[in-house]
Protein backbone atom coordinates (compact mmCIF):
# COMPACT_ATOMS: atom_id res chain seq x y z
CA UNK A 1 18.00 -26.76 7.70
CA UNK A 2 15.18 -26.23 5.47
CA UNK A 3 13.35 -28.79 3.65
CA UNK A 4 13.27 -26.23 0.57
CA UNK A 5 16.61 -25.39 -1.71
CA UNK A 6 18.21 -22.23 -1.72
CA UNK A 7 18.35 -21.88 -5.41
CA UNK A 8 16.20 -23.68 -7.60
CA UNK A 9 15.00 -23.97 -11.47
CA UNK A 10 11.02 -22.97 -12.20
CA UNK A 11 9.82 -22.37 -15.74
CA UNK A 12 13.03 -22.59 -16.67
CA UNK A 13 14.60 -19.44 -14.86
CA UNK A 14 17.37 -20.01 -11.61
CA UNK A 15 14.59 -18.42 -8.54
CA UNK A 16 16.24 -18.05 -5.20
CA UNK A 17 14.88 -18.64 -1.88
CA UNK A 18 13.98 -15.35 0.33
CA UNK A 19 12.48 -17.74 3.51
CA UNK A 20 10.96 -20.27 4.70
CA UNK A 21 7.77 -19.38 6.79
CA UNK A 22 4.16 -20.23 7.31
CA UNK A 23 2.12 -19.80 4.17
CA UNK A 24 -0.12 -16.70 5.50
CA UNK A 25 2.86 -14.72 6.32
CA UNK A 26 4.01 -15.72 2.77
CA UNK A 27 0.67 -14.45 1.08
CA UNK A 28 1.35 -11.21 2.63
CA UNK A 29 5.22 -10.81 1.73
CA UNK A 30 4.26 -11.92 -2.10
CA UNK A 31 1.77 -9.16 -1.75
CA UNK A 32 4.51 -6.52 -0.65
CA UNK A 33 6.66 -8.24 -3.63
CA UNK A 34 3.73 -7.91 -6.28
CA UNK A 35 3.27 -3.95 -5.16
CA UNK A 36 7.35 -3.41 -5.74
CA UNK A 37 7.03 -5.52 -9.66
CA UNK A 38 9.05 -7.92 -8.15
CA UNK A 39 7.84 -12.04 -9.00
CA UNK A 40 7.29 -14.45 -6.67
CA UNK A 41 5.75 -18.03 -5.73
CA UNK A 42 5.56 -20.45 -3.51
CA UNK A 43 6.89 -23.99 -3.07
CA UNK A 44 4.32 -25.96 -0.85
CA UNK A 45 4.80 -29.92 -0.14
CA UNK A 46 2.09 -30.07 -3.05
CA UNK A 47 3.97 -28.14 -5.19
CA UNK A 48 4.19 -24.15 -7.20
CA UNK A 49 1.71 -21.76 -6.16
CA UNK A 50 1.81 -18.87 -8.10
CA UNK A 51 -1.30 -17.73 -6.71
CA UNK A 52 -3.61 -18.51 -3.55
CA UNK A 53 -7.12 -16.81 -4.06
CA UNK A 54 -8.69 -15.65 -0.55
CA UNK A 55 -10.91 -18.68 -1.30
CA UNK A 56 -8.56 -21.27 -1.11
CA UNK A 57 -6.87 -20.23 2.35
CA UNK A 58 -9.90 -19.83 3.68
CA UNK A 59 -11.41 -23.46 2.56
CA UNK A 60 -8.42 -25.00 4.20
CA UNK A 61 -5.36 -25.14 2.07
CA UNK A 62 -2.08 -26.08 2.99
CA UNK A 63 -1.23 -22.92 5.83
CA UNK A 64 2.59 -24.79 6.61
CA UNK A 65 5.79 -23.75 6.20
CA UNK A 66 6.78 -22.60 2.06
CA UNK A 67 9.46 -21.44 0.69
CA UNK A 68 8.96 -18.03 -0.89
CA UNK A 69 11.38 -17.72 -3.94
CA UNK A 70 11.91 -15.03 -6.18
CA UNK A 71 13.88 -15.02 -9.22
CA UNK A 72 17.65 -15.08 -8.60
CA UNK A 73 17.93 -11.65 -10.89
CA UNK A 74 15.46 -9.74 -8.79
CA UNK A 75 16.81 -10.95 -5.36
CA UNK A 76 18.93 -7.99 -4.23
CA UNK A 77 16.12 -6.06 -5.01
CA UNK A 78 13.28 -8.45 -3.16
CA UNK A 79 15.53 -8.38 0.27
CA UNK A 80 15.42 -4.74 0.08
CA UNK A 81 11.82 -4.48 -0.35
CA UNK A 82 11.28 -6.44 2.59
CA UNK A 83 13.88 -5.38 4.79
CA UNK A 84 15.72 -8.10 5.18
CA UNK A 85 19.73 -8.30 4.99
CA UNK A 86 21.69 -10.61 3.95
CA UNK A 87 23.48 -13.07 6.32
């Protein structure tokens, strides 16, 4: 089970969990996400991370498992992008 909820409230909006995977491979699907329009951020231990500057990975930052949420209305749309499907 993941430490990280499936659907939960930031700034106000319902954002919905895609995965739950080591940060790098995280920075790299937000990337893919940011290239289709579609938001995203992070949910470290620490907390939001709406951005993660080349800088900061490379000075040691939290590189763990995050949950990678998008919000709930562009969700459909995110698992596409990535080619994942739905379980």
């Amino acid at each position: 089970m993941s430490e990280y909820g499936d659907t939960v409230t930031h700034l106000g909006y319902s954002w919905r969990r895609v995965d739950t995977l080591p940060r790098l491979l995280a920075e790299g699907w937000r990337r893919e996400l940011t290239d289709g329009c579609i938001a995203s951020a992070l949910l470290t231990p620490d907390g939001w991370s709406v951005a993660a500057p080349v800088y900061e990975v490379i000075a040691g930052s939290y590189l763990g498992d995050v949950g990678l949420y998008v919000p709930e209305v562009q969700y459909a749309e995110a698992l596409e992008l990535l080619g994942i499907e739905e379980e």
